[in-house]
C-alpha atoms as a PDB file:
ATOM      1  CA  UNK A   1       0.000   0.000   0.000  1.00  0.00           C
ATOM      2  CA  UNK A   2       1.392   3.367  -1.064  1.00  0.00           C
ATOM      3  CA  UNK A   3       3.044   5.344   2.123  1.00  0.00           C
ATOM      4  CA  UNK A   4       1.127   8.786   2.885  1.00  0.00           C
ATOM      5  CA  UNK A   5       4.044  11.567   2.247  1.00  0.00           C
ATOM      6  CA  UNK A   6       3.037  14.625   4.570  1.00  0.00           C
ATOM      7  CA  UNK A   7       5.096  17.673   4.977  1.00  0.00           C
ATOM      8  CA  UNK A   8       4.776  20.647   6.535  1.00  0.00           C
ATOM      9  CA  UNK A   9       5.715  24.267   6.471  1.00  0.00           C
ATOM     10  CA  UNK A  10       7.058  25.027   9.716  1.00  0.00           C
ATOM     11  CA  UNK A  11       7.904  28.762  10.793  1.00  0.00           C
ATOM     12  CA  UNK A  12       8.782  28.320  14.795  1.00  0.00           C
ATOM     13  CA  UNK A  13      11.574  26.239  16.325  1.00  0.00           C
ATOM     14  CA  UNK A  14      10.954  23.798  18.257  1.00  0.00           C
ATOM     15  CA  UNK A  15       7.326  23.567  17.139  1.00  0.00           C
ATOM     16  CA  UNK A  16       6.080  20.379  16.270  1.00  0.00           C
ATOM     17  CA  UNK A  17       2.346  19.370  14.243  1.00  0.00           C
ATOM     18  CA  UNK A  18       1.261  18.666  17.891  1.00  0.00           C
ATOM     19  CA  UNK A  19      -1.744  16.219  18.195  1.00  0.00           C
ATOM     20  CA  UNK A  20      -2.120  15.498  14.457  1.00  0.00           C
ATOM     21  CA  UNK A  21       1.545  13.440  14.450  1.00  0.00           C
ATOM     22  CA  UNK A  22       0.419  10.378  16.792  1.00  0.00           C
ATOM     23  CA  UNK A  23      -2.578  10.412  14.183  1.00  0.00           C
ATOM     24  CA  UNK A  24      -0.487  10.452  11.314  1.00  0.00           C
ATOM     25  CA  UNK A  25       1.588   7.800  12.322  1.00  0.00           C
ATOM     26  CA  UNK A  26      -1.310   5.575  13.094  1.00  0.00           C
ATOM     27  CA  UNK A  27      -3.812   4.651  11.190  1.00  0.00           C
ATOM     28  CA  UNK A  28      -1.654   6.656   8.425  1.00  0.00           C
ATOM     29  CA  UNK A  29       1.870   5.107   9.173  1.00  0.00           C
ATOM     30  CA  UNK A  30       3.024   8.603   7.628  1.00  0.00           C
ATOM     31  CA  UNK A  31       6.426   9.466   6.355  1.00  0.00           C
ATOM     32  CA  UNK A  32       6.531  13.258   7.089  1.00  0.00           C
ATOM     33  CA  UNK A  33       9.157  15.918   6.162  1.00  0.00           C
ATOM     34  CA  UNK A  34       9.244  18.998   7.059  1.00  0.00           C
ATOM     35  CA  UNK A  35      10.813  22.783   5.127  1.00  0.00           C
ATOM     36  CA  UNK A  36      12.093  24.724   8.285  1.00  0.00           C
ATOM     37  CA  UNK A  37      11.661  28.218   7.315  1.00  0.00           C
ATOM     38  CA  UNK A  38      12.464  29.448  10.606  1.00  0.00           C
ATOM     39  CA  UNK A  39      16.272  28.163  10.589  1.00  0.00           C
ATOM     40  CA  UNK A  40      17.080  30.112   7.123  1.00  0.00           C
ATOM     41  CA  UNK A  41      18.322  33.847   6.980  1.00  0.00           C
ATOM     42  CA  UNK A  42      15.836  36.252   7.036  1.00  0.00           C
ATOM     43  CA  UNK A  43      16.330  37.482   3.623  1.00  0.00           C
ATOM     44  CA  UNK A  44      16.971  34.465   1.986  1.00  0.00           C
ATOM     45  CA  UNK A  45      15.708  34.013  -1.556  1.00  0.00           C
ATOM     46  CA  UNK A  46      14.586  30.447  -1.614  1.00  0.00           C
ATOM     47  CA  UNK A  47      15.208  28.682  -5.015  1.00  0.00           C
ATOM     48  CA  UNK A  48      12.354  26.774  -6.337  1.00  0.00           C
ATOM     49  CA  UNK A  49      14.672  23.769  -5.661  1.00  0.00           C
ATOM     50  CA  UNK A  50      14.656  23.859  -2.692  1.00  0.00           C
ATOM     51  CA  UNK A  51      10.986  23.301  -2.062  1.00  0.00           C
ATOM     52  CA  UNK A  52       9.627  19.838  -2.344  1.00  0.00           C
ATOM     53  CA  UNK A  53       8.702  18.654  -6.195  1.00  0.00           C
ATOM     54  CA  UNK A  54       4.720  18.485  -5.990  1.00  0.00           C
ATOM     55  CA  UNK A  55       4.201  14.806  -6.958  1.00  0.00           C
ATOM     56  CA  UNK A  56       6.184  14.141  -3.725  1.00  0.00           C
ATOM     57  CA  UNK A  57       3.726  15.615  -1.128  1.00  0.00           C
ATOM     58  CA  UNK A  58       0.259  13.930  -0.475  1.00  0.00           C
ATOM     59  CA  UNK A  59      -1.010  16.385   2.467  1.00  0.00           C
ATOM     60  CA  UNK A  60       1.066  19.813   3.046  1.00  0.00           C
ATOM     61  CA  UNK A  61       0.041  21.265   6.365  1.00  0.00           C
ATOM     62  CA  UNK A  62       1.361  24.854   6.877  1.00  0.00           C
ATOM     63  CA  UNK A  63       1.722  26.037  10.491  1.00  0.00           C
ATOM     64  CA  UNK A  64       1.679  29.121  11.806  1.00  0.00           C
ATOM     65  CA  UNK A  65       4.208  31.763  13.082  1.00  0.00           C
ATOM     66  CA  UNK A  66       4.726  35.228  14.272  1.00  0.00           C
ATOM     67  CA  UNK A  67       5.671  36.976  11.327  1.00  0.00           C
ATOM     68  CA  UNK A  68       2.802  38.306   9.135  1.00  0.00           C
ATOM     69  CA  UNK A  69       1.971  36.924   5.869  1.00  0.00           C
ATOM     70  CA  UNK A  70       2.632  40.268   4.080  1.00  0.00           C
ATOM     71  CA  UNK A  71       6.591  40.110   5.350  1.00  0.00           C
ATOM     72  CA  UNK A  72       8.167  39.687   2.462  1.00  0.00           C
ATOM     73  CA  UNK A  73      10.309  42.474   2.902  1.00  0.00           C
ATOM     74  CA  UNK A  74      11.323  41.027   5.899  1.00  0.00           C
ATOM     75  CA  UNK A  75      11.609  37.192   4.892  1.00  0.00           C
ATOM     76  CA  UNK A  76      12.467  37.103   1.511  1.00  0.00           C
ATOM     77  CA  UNK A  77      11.572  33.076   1.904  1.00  0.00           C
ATOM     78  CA  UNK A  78       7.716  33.862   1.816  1.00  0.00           C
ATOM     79  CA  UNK A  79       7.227  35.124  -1.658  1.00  0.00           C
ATOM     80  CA  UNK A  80       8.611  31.251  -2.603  1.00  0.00           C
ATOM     81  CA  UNK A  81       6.439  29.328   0.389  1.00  0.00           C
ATOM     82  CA  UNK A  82       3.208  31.449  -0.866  1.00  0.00           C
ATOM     83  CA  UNK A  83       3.640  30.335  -4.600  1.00  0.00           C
ATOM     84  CA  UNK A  84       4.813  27.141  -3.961  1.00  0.00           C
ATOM     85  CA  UNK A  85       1.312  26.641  -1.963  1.00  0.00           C
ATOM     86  CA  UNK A  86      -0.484  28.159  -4.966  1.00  0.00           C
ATOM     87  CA  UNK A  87       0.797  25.781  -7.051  1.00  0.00           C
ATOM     88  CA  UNK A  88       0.432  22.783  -5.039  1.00  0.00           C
ATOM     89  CA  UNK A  89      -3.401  23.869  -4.244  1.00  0.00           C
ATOM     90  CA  UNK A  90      -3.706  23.972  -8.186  1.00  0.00           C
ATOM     91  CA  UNK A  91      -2.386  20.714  -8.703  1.00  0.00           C
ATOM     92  CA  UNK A  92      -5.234  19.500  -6.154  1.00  0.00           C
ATOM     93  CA  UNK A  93      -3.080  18.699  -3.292  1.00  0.00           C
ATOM     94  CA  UNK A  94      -4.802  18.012  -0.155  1.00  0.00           C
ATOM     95  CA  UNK A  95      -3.643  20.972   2.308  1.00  0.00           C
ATOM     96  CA  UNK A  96      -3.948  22.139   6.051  1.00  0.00           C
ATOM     97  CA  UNK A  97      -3.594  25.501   7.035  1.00  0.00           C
ATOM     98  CA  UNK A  98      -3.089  26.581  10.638  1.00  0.00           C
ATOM     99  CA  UNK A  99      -3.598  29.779  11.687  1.00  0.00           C
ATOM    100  CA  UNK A 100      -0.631  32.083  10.009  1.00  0.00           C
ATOM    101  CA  UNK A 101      -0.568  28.595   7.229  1.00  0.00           C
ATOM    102  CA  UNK A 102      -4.726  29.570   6.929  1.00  0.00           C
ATOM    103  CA  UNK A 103      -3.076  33.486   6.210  1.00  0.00           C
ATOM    104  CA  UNK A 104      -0.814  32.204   3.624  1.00  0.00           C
ATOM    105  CA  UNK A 105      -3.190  29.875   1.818  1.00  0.00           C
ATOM    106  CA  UNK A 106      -5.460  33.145   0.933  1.00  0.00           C
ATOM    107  CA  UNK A 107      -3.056  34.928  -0.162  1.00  0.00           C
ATOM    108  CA  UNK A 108      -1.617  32.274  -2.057  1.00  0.00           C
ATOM    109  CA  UNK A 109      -4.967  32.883  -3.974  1.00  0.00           C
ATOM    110  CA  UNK A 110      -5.108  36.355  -4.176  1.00  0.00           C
ATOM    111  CA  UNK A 111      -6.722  37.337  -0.428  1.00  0.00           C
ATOM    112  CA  UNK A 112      -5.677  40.025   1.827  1.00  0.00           C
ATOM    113  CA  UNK A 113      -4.244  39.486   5.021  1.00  0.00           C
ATOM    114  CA  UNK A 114      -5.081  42.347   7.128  1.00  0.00           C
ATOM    115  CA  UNK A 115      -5.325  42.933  10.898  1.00  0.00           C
ATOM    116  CA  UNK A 116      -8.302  41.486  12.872  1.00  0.00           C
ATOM    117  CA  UNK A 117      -9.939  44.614  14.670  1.00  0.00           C
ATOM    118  CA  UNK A 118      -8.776  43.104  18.163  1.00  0.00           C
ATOM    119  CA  UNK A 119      -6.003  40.420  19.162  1.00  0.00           C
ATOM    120  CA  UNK A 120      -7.252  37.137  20.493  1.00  0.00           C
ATOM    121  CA  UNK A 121      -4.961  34.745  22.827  1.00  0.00           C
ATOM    122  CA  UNK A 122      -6.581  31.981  24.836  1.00  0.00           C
ATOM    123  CA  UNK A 123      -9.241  29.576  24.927  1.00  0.00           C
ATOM    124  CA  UNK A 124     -12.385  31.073  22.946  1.00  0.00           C
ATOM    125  CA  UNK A 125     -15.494  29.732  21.845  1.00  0.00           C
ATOM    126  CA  UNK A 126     -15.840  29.559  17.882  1.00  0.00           C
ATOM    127  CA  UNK A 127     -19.521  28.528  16.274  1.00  0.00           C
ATOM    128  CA  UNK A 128     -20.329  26.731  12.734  1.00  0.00           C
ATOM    129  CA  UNK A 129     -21.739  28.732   9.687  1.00  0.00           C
ATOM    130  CA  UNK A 130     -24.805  27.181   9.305  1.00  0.00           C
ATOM    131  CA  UNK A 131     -24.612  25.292   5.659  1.00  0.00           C
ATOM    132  CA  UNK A 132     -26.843  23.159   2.917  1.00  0.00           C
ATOM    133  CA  UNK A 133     -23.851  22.509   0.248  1.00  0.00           C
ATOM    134  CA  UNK A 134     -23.776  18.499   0.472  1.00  0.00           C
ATOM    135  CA  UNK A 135     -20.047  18.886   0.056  1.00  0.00           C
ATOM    136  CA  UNK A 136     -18.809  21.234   2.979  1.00  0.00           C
ATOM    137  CA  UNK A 137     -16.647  19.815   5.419  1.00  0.00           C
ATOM    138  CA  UNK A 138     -19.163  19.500   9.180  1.00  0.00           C
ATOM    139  CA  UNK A 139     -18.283  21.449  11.455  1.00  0.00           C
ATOM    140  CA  UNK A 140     -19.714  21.562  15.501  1.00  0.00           C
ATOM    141  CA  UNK A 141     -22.348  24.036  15.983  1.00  0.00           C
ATOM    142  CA  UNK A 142     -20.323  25.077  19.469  1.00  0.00           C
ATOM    143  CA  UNK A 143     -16.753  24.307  20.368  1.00  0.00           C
ATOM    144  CA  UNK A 144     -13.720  26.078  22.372  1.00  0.00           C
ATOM    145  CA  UNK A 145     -10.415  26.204  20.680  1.00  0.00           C
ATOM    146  CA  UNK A 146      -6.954  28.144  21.376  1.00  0.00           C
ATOM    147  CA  UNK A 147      -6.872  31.325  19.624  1.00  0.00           C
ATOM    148  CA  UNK A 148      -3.775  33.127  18.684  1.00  0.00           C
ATOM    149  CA  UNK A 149      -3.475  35.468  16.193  1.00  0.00           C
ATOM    150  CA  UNK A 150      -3.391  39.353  15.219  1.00  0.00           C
ATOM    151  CA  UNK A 151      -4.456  39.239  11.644  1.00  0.00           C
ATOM    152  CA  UNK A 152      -7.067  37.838   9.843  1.00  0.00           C
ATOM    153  CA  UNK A 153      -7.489  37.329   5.707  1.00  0.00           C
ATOM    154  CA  UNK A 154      -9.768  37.632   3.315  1.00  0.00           C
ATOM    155  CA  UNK A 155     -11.860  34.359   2.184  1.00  0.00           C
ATOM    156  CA  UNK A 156     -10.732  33.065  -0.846  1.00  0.00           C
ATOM    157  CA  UNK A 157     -12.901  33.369  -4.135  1.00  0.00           C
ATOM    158  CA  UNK A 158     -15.436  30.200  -4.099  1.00  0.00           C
ATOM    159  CA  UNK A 159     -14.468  29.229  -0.547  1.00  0.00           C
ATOM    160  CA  UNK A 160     -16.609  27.730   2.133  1.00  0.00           C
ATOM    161  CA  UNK A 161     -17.042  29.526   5.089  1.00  0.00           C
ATOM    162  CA  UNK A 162     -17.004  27.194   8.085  1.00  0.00           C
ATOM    163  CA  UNK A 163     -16.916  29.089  11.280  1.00  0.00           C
ATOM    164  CA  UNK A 164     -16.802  32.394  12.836  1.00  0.00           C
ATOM    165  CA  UNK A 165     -16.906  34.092  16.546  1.00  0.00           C
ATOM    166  CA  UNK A 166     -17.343  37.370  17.680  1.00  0.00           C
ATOM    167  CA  UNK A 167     -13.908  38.551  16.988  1.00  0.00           C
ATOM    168  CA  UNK A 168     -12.836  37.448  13.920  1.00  0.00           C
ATOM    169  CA  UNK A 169     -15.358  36.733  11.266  1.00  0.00           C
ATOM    170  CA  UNK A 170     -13.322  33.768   8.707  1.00  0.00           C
ATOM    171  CA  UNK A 171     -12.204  31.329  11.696  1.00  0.00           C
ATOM    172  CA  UNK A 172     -12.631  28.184   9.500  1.00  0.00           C
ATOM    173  CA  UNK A 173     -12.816  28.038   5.610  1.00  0.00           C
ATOM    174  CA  UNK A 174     -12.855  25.577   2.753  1.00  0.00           C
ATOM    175  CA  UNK A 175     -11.236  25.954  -0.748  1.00  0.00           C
ATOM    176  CA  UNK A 176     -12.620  23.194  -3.346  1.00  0.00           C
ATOM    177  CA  UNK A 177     -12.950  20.191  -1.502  1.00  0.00           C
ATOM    178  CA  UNK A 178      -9.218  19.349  -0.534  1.00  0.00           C
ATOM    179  CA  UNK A 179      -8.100  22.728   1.151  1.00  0.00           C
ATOM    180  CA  UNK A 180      -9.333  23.512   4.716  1.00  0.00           C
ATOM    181  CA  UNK A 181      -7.789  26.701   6.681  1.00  0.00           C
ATOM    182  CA  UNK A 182      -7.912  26.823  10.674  1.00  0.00           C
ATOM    183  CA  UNK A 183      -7.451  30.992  11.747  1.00  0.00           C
ATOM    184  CA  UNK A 184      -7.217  28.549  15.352  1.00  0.00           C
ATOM    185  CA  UNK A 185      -5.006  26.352  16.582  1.00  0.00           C
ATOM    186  CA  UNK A 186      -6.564  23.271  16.654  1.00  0.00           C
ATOM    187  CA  UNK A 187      -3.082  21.378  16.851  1.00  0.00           C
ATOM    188  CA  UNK A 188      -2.228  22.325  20.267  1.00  0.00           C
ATOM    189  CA  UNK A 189      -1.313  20.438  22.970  1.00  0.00           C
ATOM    190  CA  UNK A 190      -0.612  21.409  26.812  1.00  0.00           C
ATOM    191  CA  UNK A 191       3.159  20.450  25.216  1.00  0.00           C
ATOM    192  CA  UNK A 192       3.040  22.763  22.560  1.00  0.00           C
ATOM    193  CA  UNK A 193       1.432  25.762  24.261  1.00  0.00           C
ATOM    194  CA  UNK A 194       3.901  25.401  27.267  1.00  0.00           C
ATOM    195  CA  UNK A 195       6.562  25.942  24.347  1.00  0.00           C
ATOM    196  CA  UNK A 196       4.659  28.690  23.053  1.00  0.00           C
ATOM    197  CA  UNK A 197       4.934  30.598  26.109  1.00  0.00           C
ATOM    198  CA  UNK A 198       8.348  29.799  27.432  1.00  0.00           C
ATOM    199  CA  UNK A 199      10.001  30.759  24.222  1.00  0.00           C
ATOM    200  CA  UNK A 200       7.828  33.356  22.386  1.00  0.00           C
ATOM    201  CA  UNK A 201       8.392  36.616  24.764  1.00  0.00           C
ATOM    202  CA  UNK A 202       8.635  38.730  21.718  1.00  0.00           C
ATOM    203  CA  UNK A 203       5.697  37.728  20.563  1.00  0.00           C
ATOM    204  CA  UNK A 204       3.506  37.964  23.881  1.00  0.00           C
ATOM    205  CA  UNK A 205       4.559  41.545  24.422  1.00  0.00           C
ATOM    206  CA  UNK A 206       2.722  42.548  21.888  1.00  0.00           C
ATOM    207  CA  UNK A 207      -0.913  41.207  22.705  1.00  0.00           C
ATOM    208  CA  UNK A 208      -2.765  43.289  24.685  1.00  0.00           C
ATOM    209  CA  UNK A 209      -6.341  43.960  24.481  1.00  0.00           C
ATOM    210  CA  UNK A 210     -10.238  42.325  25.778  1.00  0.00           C
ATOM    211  CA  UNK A 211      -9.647  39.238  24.167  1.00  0.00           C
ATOM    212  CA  UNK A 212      -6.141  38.426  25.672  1.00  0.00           C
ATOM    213  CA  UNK A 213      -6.462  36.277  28.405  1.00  0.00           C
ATOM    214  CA  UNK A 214      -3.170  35.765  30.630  1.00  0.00           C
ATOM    215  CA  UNK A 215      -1.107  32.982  30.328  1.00  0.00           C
ATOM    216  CA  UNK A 216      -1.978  31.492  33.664  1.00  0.00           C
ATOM    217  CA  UNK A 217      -5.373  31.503  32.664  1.00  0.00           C
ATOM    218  CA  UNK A 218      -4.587  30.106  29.308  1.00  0.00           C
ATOM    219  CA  UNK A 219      -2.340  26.808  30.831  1.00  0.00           C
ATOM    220  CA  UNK A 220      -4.074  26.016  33.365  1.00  0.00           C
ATOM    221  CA  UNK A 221      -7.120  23.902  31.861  1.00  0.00           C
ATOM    222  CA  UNK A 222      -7.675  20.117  31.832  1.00  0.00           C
ATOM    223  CA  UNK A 223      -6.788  17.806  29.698  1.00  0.00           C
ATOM    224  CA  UNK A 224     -10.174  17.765  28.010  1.00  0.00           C
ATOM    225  CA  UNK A 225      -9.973  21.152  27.017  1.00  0.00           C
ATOM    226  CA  UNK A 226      -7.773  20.096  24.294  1.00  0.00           C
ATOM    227  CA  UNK A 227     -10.177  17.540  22.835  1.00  0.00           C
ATOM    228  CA  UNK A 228     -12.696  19.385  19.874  1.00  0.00           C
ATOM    229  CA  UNK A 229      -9.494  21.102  18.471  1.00  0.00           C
ATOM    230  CA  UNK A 230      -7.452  18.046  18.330  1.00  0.00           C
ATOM    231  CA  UNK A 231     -10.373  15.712  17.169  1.00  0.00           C
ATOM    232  CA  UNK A 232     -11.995  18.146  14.310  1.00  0.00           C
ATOM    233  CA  UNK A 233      -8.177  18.695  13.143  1.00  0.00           C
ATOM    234  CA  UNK A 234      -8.203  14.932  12.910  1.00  0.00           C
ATOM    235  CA  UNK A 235     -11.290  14.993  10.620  1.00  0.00           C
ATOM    236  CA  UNK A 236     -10.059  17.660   8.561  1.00  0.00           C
ATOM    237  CA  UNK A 237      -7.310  15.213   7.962  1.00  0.00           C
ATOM    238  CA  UNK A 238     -10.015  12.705   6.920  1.00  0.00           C
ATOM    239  CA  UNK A 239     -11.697  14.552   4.812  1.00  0.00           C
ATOM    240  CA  UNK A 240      -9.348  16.104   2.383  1.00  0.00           C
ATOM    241  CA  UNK A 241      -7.119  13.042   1.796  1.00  0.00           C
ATOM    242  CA  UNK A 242     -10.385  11.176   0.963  1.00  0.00           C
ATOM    243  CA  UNK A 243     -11.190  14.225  -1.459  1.00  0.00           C
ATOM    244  CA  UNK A 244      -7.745  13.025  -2.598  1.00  0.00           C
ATOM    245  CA  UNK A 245      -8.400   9.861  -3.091  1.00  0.00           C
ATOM    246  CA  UNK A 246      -5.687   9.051  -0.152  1.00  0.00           C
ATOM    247  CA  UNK A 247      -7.414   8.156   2.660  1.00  0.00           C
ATOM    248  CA  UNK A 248      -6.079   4.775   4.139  1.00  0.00           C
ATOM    249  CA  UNK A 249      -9.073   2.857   5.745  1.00  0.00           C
ATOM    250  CA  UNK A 250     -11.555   3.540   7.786  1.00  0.00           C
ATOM    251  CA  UNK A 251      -9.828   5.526  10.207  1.00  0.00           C
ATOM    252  CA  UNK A 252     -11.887   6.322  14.363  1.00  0.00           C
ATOM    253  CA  UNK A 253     -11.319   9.514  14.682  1.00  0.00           C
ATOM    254  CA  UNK A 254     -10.184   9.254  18.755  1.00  0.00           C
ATOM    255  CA  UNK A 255      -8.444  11.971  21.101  1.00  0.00           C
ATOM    256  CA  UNK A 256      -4.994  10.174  21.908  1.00  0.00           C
ATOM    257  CA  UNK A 257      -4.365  10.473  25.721  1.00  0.00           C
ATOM    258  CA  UNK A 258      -0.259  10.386  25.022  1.00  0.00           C
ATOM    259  CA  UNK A 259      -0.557  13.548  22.607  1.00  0.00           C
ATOM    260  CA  UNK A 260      -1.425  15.222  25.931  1.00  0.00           C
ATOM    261  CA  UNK A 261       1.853  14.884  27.302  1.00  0.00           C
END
């Protein structure tokens, strides 16, 4: 049986794809690569090259980060990650986007990224857009999720739009039916956001604002809390590698208690 090939985009050290490995690794038995952005100079102008060749990748997930999506001038590297996501999209690669990777995905198809009105850090609840195309990805009518962003985008022409809150309107969106974007984090782990916070000071001096909640507040939930992000990232998963036509099984989506360490 033909080996799933997954890579990812990754833009933070040290960051891994959090609760969607274990489930990659089994049922998928993945093989997954990664491009660490993060390790090259800022200004680097990345070669074509140097990028995986399309036919290679079966499922790109692109994480997120705390530069913007419009800092090109800053890291050179985007303009190269952006078009090389444009073109895998076109070739109907099945893709993830997470938060900043949701960013770059609409503007890989011509969206703005702009910033949200206010900041939003911590546990928040999000809510499905109600829908009646047979072919949307489903989406809880409630869950809570870990928020962390400063921008939002644009949806993309044609795209589904899968779930909103009060503070940022395009939480959740689908492109075609192998392209789902996550303004979220539904990755996260207590693993990963203890990372986060030890390691990200730039970063957390500059949220401030209603919908910042403090970082004690923000660590210390259960276990549980963890679960809808984790399990609909899982079923994202699902559902645009069987759009793909590489779906391996029939896969239970489950919450793995040994992500959570």
């Amino acid at each position: 049986m033909k080996t799933l090939k997954v890579h990812y985009f990754q833009h933070i050290e040290g960051e891994s794809l959090g609760s969607c490995e274990i489930y990659l690794n089994d049922p998928y038995d993945a093989q997954i690569t990664t491009t660490a952005f993060y390790a090259l100079p800022p200004r680097a102008v990345l070669a074509r090259e140097a990028l995986p060749s399309i036919q290679d990748v079966d499922l790109l997930i692109v994480m997120g980060g705390t530069m913007s999506a419009n800092d090109e001038q800053h890291y050179a590297w985007l303009s190269a990650e952006t078009s090389w996501i444009r073109e895998y999209i076109e070739a109907g690669g099945a893709v993830i986007g997470l938060c900043l990777g949701a960013q770059l995905i609409a503007k890989s198809l011509g969206k703005t990224v702009q910033a949200n009105p206010e900041k939003e850090r911590g546990w928040r609840q999000v809510y499905a857009v109600p829908q009646t195309l047979p072919d949307s990805f489903p989406v809880p009518e409630v869950f809570t999720v870990l928020e962390w962003h400063a921008e939002t985008f644009e949806l993309p022409d044609q795209a589904i739009h899968l779930a909103y809150n009060d503070v940022c309107q395009n939480q959740m969106f689908q492109y075609r039916d192998h392209v789902i974007g996550f303004q979220f984090h539904p990755e996260v782990t207590p693993k990963n956001l203890q990372m986060y916070f030890a390691t990200l000071d730039e970063d957390l001096k500059k949220y401030q604002g209603p919908y910042v909640a403090e970082v004690a507040e923000t660590l210390n939930v259960p276990a549980k809390q963890y679960t809808a992000g984790n399990q609909l990232l899982n079923q994202a998963i699902d559902f645009v590698l069987e759009q793909t036509k590489y779906r391996r099984g029939n896969c239970r989506v489950e919450m793995l208690d040994s992500v959570l360490g």
